[in-house]
PDB file of N, CA and C in Angstrom:
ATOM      1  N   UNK A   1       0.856  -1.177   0.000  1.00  0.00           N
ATOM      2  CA  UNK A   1       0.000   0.000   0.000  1.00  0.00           C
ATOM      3  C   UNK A   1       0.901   1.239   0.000  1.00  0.00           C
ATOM      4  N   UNK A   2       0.525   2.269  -0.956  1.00  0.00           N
ATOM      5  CA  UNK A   2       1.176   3.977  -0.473  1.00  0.00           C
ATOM      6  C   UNK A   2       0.545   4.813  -0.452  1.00  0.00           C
ATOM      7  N   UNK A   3       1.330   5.684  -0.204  1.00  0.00           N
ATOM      8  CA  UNK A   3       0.622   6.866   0.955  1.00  0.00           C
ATOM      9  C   UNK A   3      -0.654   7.407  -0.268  1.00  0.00           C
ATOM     10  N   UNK A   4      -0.537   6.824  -1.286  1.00  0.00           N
ATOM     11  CA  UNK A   4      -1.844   7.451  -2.341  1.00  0.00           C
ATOM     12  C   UNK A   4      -2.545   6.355  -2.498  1.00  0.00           C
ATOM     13  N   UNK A   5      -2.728   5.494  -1.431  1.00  0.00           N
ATOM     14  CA  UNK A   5      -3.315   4.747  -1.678  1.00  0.00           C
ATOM     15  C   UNK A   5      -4.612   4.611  -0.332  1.00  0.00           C
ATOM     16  N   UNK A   6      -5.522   3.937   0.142  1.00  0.00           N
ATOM     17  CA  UNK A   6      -6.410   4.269   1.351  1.00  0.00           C
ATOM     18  C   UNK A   6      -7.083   2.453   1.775  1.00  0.00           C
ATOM     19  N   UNK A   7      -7.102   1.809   2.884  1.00  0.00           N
ATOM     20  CA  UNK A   7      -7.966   0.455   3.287  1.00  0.00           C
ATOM     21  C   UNK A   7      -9.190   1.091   3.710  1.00  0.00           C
ATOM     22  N   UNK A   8     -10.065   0.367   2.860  1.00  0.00           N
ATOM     23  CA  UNK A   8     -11.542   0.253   3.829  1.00  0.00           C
ATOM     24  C   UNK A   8     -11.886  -0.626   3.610  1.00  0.00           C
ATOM     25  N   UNK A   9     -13.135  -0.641   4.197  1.00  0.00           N
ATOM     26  CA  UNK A   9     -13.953  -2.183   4.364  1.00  0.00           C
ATOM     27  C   UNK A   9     -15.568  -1.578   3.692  1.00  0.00           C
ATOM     28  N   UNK A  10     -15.596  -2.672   3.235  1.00  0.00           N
ATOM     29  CA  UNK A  10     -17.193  -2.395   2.398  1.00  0.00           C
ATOM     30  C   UNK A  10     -18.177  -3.634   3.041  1.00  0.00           C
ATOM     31  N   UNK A  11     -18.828  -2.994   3.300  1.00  0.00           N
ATOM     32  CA  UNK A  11     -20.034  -4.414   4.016  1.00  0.00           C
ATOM     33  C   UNK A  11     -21.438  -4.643   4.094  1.00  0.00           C
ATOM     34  N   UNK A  12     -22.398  -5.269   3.339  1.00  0.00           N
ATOM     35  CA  UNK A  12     -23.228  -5.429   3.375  1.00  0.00           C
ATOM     36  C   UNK A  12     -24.328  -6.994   4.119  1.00  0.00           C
ATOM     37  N   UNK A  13     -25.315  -7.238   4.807  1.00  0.00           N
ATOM     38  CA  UNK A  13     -26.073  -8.011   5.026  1.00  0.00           C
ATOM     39  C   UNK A  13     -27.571  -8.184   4.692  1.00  0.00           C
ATOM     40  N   UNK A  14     -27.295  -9.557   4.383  1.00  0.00           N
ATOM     41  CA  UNK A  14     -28.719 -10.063   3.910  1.00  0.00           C
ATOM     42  C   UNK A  14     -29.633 -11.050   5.602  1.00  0.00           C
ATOM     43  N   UNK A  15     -30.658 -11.223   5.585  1.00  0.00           N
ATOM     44  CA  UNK A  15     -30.352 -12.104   6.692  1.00  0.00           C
ATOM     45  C   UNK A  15     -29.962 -13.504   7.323  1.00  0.00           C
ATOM     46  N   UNK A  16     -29.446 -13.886   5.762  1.00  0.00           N
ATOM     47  CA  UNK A  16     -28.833 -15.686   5.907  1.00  0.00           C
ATOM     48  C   UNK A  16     -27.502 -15.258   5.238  1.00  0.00           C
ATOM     49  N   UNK A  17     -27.087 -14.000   4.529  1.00  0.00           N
ATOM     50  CA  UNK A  17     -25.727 -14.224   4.224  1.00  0.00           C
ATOM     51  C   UNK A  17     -25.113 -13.008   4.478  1.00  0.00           C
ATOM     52  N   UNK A  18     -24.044 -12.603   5.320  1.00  0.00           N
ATOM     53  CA  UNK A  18     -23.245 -11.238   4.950  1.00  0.00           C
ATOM     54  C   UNK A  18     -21.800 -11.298   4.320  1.00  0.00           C
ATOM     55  N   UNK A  19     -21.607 -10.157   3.983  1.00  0.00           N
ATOM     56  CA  UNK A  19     -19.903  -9.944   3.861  1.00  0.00           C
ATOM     57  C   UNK A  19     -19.570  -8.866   4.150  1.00  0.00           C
ATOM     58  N   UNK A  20     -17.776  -8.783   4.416  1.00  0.00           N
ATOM     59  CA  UNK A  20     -17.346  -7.773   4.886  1.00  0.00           C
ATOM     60  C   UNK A  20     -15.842  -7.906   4.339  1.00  0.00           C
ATOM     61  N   UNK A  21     -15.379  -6.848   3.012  1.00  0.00           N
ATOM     62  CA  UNK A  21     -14.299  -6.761   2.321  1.00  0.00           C
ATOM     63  C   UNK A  21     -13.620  -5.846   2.664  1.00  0.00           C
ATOM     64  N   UNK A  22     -12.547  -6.012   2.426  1.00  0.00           N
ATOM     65  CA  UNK A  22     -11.147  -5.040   2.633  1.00  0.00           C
ATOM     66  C   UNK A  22     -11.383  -5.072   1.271  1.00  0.00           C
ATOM     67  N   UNK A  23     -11.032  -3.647   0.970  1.00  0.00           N
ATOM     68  CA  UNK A  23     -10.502  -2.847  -0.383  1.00  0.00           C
ATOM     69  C   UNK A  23      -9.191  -1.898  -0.406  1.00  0.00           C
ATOM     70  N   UNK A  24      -8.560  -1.819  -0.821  1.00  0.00           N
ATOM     71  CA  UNK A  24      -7.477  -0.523  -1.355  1.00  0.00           C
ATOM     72  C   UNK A  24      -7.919  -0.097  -2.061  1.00  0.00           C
ATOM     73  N   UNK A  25      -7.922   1.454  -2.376  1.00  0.00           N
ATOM     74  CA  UNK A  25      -8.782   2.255  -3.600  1.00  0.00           C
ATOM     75  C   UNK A  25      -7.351   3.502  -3.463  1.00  0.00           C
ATOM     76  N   UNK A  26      -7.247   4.492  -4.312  1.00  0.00           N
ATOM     77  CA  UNK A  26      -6.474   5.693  -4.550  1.00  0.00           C
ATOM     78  C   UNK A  26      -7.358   6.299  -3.470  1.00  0.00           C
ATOM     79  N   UNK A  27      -6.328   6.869  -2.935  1.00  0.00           N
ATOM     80  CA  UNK A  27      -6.893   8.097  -2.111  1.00  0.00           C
ATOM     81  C   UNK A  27      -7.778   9.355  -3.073  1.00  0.00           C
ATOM     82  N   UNK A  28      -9.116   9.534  -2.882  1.00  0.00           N
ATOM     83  CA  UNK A  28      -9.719  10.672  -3.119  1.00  0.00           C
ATOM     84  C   UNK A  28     -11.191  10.111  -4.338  1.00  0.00           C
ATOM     85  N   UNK A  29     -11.004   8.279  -4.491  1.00  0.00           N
ATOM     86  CA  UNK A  29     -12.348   7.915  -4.930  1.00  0.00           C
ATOM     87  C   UNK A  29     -13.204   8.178  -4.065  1.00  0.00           C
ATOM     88  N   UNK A  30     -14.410   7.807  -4.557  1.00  0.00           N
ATOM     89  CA  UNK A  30     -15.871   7.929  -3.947  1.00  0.00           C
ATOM     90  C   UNK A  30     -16.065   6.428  -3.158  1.00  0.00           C
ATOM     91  N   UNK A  31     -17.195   6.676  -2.908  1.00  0.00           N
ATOM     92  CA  UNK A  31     -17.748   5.927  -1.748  1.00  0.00           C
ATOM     93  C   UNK A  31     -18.265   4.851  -3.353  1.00  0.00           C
ATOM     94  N   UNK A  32     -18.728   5.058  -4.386  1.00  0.00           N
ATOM     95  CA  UNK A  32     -19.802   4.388  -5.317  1.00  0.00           C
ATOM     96  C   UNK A  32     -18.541   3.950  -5.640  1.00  0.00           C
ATOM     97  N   UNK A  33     -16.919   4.621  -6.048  1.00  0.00           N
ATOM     98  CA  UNK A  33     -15.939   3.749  -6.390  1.00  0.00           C
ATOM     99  C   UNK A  33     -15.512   2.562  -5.990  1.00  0.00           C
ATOM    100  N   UNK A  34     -15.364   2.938  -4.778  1.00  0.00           N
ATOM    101  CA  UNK A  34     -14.830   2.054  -3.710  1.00  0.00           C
ATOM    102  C   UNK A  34     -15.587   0.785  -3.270  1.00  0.00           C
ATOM    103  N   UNK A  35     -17.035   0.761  -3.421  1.00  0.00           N
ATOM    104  CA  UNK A  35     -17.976   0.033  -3.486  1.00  0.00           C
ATOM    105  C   UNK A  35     -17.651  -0.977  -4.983  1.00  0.00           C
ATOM    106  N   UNK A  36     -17.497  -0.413  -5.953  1.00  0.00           N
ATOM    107  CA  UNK A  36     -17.411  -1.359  -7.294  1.00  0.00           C
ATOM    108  C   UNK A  36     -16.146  -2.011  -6.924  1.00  0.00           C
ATOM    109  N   UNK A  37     -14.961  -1.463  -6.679  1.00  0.00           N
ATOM    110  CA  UNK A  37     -13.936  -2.161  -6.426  1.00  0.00           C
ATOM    111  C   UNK A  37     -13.673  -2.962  -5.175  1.00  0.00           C
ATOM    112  N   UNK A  38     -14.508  -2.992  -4.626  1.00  0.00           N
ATOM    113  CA  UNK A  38     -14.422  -4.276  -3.677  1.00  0.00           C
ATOM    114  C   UNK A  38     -15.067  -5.354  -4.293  1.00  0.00           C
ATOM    115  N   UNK A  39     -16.043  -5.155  -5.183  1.00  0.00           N
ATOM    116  CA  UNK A  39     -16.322  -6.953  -5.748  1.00  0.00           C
ATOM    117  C   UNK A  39     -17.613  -7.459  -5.078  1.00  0.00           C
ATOM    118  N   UNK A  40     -18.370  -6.408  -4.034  1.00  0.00           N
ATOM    119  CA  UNK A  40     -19.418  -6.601  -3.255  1.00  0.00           C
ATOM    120  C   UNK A  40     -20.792  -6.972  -3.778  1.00  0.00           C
ATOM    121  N   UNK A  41     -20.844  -5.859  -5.341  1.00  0.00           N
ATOM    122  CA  UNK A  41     -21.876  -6.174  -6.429  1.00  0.00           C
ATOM    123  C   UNK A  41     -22.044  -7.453  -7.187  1.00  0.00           C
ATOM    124  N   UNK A  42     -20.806  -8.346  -6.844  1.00  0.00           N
ATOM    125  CA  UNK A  42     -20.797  -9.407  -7.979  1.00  0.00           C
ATOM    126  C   UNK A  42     -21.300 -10.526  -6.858  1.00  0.00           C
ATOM    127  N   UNK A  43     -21.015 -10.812  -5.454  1.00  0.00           N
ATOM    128  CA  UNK A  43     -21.476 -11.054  -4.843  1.00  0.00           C
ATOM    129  C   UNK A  43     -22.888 -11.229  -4.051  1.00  0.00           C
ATOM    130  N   UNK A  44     -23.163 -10.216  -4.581  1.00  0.00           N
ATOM    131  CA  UNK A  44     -24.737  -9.396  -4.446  1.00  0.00           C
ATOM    132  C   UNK A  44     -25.287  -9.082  -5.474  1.00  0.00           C
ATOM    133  N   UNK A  45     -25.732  -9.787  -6.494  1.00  0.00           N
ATOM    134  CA  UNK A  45     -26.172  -8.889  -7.709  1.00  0.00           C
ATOM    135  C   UNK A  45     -27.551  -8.349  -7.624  1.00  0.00           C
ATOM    136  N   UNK A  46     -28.285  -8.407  -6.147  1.00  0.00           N
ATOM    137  CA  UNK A  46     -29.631  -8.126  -6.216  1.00  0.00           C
ATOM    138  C   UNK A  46     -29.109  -6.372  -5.812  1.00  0.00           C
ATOM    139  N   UNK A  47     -28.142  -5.588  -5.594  1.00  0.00           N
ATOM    140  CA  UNK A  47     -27.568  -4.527  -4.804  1.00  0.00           C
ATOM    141  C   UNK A  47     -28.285  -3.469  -6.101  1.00  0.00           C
ATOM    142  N   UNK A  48     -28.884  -2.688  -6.092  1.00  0.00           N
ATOM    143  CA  UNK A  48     -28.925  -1.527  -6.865  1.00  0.00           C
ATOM    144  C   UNK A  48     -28.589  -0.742  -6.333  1.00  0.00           C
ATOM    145  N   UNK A  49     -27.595   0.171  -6.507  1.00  0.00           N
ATOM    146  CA  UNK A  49     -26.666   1.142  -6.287  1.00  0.00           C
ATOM    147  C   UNK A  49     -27.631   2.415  -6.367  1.00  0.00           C
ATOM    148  N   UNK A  50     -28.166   2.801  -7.419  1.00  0.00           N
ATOM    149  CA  UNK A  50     -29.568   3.752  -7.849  1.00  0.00           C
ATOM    150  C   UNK A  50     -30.410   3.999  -6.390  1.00  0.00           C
ATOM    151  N   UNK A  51     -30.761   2.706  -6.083  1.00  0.00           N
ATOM    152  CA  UNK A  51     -31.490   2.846  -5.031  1.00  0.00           C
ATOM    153  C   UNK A  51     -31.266   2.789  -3.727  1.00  0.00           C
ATOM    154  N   UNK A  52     -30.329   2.035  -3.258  1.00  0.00           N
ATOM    155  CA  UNK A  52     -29.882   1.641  -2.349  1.00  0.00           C
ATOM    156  C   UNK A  52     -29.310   2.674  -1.460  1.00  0.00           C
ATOM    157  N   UNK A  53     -29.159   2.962   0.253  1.00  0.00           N
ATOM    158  CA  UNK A  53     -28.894   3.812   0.961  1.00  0.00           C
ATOM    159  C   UNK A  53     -27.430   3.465   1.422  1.00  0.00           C
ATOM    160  N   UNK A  54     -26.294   4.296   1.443  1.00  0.00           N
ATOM    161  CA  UNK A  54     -24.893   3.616   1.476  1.00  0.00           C
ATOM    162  C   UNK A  54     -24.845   4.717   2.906  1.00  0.00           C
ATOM    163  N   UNK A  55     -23.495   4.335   3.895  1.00  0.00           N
ATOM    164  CA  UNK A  55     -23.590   4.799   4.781  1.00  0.00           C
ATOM    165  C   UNK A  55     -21.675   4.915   5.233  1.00  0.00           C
ATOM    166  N   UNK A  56     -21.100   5.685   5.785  1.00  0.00           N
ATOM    167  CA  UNK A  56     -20.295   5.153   6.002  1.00  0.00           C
ATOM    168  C   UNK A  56     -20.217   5.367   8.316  1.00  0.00           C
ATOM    169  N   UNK A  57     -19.147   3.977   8.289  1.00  0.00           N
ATOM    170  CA  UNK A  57     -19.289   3.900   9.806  1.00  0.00           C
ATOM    171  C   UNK A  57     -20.624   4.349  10.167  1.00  0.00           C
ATOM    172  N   UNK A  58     -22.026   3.842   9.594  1.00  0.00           N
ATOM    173  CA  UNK A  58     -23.177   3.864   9.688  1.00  0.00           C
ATOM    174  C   UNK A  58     -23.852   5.101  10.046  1.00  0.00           C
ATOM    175  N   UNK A  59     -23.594   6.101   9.352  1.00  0.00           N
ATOM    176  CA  UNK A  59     -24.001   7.742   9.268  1.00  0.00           C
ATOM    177  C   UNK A  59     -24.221   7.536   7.736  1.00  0.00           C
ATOM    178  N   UNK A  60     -25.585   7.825   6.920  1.00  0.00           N
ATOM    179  CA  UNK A  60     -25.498   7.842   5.678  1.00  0.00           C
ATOM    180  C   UNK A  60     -24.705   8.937   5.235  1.00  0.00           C
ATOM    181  N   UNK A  61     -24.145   8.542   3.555  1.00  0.00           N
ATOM    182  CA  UNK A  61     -23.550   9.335   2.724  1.00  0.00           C
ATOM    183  C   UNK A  61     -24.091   9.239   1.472  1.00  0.00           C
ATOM    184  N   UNK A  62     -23.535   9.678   0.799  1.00  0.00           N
ATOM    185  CA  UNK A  62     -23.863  10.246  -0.801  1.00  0.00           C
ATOM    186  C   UNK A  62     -22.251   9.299  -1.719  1.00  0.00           C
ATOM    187  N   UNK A  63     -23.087   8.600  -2.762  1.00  0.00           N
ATOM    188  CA  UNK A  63     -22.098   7.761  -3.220  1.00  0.00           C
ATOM    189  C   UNK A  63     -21.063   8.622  -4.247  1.00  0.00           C
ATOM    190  N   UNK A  64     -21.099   9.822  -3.918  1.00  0.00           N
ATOM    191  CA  UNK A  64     -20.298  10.683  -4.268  1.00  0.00           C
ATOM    192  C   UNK A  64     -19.317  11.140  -3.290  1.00  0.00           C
ATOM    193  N   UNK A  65     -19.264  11.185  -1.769  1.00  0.00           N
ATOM    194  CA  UNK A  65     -18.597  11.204  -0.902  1.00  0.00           C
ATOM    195  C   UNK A  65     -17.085  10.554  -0.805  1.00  0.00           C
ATOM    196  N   UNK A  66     -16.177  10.706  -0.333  1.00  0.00           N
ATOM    197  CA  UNK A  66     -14.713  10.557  -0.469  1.00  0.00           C
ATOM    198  C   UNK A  66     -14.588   9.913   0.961  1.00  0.00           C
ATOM    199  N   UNK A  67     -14.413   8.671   1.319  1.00  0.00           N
ATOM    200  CA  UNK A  67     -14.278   7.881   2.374  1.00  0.00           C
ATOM    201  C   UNK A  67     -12.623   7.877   2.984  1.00  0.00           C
ATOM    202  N   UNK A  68     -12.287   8.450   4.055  1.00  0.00           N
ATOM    203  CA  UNK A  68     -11.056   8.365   4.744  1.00  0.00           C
ATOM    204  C   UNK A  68     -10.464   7.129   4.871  1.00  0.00           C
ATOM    205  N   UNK A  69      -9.183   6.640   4.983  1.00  0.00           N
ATOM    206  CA  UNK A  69      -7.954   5.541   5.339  1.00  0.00           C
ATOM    207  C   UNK A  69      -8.834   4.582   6.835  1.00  0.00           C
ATOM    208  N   UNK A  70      -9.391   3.359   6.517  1.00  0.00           N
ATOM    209  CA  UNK A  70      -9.995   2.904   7.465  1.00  0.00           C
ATOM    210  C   UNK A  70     -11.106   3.104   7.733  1.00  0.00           C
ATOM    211  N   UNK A  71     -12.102   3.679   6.514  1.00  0.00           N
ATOM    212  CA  UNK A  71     -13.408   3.686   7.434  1.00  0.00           C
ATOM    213  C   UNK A  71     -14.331   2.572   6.693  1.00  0.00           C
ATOM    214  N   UNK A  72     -15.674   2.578   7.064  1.00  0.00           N
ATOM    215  CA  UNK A  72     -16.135   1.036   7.145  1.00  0.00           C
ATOM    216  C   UNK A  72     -17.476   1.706   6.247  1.00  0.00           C
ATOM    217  N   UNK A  73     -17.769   1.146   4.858  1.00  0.00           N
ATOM    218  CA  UNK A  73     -18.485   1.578   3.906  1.00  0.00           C
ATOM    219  C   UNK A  73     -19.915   0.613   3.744  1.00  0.00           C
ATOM    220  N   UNK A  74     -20.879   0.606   4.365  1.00  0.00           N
ATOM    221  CA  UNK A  74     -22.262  -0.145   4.501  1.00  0.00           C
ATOM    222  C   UNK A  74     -23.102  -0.306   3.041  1.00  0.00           C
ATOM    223  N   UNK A  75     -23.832  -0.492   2.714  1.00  0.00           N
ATOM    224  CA  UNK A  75     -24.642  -0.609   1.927  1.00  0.00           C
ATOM    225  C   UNK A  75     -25.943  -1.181   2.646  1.00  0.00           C
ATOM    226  N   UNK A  76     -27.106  -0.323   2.973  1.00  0.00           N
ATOM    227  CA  UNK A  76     -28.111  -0.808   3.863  1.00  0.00           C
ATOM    228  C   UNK A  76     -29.137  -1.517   2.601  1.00  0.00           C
ATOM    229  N   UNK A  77     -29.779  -2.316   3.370  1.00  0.00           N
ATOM    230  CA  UNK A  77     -31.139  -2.927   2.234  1.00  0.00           C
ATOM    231  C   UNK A  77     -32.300  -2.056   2.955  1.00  0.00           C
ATOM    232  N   UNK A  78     -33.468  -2.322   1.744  1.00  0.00           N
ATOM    233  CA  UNK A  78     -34.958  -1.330   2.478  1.00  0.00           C
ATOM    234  C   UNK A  78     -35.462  -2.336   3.412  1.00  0.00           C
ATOM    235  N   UNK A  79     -36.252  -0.648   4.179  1.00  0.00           N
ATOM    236  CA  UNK A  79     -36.786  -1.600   5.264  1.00  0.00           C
ATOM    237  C   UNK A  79     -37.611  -2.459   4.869  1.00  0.00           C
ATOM    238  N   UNK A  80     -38.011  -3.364   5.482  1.00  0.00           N
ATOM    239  CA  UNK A  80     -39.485  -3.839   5.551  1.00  0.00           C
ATOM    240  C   UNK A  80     -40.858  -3.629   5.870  1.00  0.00           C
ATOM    241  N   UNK A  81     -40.855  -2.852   6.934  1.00  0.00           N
ATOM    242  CA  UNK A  81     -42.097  -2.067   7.652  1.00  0.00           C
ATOM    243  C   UNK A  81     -41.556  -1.038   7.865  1.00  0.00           C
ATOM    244  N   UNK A  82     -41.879   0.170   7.878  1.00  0.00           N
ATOM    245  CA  UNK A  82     -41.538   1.068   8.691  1.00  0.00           C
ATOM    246  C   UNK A  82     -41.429   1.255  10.102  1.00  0.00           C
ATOM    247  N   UNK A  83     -40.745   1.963  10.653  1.00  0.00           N
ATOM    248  CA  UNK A  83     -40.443   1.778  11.974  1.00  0.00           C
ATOM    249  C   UNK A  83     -41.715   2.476  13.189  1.00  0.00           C
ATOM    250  N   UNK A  84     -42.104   3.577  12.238  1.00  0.00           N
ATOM    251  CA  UNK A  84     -42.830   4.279  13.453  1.00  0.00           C
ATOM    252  C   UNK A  84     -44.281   3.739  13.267  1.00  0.00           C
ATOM    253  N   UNK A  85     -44.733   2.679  12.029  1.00  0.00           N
ATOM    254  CA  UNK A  85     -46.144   2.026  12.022  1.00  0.00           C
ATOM    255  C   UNK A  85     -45.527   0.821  12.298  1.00  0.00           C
ATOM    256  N   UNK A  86     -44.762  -0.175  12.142  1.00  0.00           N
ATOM    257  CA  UNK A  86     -44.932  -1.050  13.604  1.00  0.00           C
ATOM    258  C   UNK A  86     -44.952  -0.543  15.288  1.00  0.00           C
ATOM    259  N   UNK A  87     -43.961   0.194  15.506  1.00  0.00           N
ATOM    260  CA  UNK A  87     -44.496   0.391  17.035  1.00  0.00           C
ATOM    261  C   UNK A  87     -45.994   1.108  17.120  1.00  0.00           C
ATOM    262  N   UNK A  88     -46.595   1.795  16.469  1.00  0.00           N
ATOM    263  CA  UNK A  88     -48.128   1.898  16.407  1.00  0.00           C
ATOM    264  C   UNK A  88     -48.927   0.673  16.631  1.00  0.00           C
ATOM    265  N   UNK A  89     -48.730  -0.009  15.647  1.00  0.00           N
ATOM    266  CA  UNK A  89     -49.276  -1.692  15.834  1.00  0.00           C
ATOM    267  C   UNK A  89     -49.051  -2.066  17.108  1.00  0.00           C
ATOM    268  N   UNK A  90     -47.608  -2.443  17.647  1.00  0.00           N
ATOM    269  CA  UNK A  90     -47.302  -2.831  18.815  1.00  0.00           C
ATOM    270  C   UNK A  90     -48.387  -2.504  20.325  1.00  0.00           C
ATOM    271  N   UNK A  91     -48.072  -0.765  19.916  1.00  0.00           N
ATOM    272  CA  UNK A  91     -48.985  -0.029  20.561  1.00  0.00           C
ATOM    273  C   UNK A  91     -50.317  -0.236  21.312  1.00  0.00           C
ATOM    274  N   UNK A  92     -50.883  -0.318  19.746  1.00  0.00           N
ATOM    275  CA  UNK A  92     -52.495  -0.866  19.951  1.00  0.00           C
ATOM    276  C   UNK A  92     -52.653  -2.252  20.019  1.00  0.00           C
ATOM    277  N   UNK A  93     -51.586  -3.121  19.864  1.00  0.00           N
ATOM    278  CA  UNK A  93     -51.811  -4.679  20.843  1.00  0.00           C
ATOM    279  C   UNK A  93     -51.697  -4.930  21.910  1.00  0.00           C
ATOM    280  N   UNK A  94     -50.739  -3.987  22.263  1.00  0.00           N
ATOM    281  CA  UNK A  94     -50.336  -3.565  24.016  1.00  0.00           C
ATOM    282  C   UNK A  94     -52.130  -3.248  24.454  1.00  0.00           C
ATOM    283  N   UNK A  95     -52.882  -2.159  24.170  1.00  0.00           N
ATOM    284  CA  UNK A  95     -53.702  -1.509  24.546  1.00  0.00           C
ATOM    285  C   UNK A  95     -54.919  -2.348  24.379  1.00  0.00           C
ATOM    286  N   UNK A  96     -55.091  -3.116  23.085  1.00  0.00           N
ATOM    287  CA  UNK A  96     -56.132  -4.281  23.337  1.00  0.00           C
ATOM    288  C   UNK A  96     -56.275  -5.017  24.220  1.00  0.00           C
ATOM    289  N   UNK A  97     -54.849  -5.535  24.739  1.00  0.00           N
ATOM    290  CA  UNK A  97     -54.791  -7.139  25.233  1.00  0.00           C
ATOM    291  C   UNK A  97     -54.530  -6.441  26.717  1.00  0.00           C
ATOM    292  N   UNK A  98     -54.975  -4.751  27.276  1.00  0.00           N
ATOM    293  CA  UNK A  98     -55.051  -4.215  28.432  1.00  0.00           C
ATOM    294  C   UNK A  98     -53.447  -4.148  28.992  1.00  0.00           C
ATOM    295  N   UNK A  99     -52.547  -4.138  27.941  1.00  0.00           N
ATOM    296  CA  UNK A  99     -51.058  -4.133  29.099  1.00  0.00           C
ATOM    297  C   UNK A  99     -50.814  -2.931  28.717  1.00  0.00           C
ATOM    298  N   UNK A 100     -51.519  -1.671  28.402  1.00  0.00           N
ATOM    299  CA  UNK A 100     -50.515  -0.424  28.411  1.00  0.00           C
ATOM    300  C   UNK A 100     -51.412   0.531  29.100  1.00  0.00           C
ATOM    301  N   UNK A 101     -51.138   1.326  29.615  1.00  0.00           N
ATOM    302  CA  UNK A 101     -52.034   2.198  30.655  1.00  0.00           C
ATOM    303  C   UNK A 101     -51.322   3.319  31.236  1.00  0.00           C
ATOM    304  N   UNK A 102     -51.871   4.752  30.385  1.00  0.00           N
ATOM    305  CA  UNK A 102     -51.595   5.564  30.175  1.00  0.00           C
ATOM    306  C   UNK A 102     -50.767   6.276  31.488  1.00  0.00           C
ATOM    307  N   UNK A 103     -51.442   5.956  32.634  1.00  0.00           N
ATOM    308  CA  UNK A 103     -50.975   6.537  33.849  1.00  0.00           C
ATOM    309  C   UNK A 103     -49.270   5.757  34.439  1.00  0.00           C
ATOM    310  N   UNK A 104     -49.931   4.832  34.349  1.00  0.00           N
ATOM    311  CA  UNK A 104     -48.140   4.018  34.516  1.00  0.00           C
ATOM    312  C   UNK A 104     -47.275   3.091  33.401  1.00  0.00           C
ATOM    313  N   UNK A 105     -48.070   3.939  32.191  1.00  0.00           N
ATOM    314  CA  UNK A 105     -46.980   3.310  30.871  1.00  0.00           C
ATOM    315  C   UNK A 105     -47.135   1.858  30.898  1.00  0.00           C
ATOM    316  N   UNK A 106     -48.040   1.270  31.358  1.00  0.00           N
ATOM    317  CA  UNK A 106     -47.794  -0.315  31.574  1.00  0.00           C
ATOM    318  C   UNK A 106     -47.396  -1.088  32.550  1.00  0.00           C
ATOM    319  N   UNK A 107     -46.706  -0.544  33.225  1.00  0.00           N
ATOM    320  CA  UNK A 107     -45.906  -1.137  34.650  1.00  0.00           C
ATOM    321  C   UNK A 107     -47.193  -1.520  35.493  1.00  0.00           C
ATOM    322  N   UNK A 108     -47.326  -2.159  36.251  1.00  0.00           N
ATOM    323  CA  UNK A 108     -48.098  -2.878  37.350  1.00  0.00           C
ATOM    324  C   UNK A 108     -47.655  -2.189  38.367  1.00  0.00           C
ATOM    325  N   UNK A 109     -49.095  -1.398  38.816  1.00  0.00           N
ATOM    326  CA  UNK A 109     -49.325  -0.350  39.852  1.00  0.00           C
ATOM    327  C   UNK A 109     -49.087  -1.777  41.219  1.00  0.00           C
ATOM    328  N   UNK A 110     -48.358  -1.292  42.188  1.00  0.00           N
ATOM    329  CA  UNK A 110     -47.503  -2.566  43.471  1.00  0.00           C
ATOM    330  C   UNK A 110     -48.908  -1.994  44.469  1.00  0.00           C
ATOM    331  N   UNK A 111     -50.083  -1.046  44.570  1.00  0.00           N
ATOM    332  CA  UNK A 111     -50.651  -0.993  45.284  1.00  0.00           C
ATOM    333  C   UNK A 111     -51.878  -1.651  44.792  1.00  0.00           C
ATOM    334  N   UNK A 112     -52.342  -1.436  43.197  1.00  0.00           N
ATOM    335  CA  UNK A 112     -53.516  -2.035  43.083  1.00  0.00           C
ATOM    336  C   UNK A 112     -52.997  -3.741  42.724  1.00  0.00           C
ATOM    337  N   UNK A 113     -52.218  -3.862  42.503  1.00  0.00           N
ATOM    338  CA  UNK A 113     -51.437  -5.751  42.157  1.00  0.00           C
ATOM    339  C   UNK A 113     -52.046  -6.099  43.889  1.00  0.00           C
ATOM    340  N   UNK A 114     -51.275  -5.155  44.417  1.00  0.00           N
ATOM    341  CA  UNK A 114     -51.625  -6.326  45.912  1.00  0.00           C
ATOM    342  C   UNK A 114     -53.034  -5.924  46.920  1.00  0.00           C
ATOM    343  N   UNK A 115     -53.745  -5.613  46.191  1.00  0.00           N
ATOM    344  CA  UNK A 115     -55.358  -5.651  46.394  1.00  0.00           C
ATOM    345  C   UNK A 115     -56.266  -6.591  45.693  1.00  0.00           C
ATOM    346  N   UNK A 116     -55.650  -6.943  45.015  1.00  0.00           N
ATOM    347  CA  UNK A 116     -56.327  -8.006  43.936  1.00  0.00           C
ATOM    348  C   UNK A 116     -56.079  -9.651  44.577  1.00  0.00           C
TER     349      UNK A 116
END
């Protein structure tokens, strides 16, 4: 390696398979460079780059971004549900099935438990 040269790691997961590559790239490619030259796409050919949210040390970036000596280059997949309508759901199963209660968030009141 020389000094015009930079290690990172490119890493993506599926939930039965991941990887995690070391790359050398020239100092001052992109994040979308550095991604092709690790070999991660050929591995992954379901990866659309177009769409896909890249991140580095898990702060998103822009696959135009210039990744520093050592940092760790993600490629996230989409969610599945969204995050703030499952805990809604959650919510209102909590509240059906009587375990959430507005006054003590759910917790089991220790004065009315031991009156019962």
């Amino acid at each position: 390696m020389t000094e015009k040269q930079i290690r990172l790691e490119v890493t993506y997961a599926l939930p039965d398979k991941q990887a995690l590559l070391e790359v050398i790239v020239e100092r001052g490619c992109t994040v979308d460079e550095a991604i092709k030259a690790s070999g991660i796409l050929k591995r992954f050919p379901d990866i659309n780059l177009d769409e896909a949210k890249v991140g580095i040390w898990y702060r998103t970036c822009k696959l135009t971004d210039e990744p520093k000596d050592g940092d760790r280059i993600a490629i996230y997949r989409p969610l599945i549900a969204d995050p703030k309508d499952a805990r809604r759901r959650r919510a209102e199963k909590a509240k059906d099935e009587g375990r959430a209660d507005k006054v003590t968030g759910g917790r089991v009141n220790s004065l009315r438990s031991g009156q019962e």
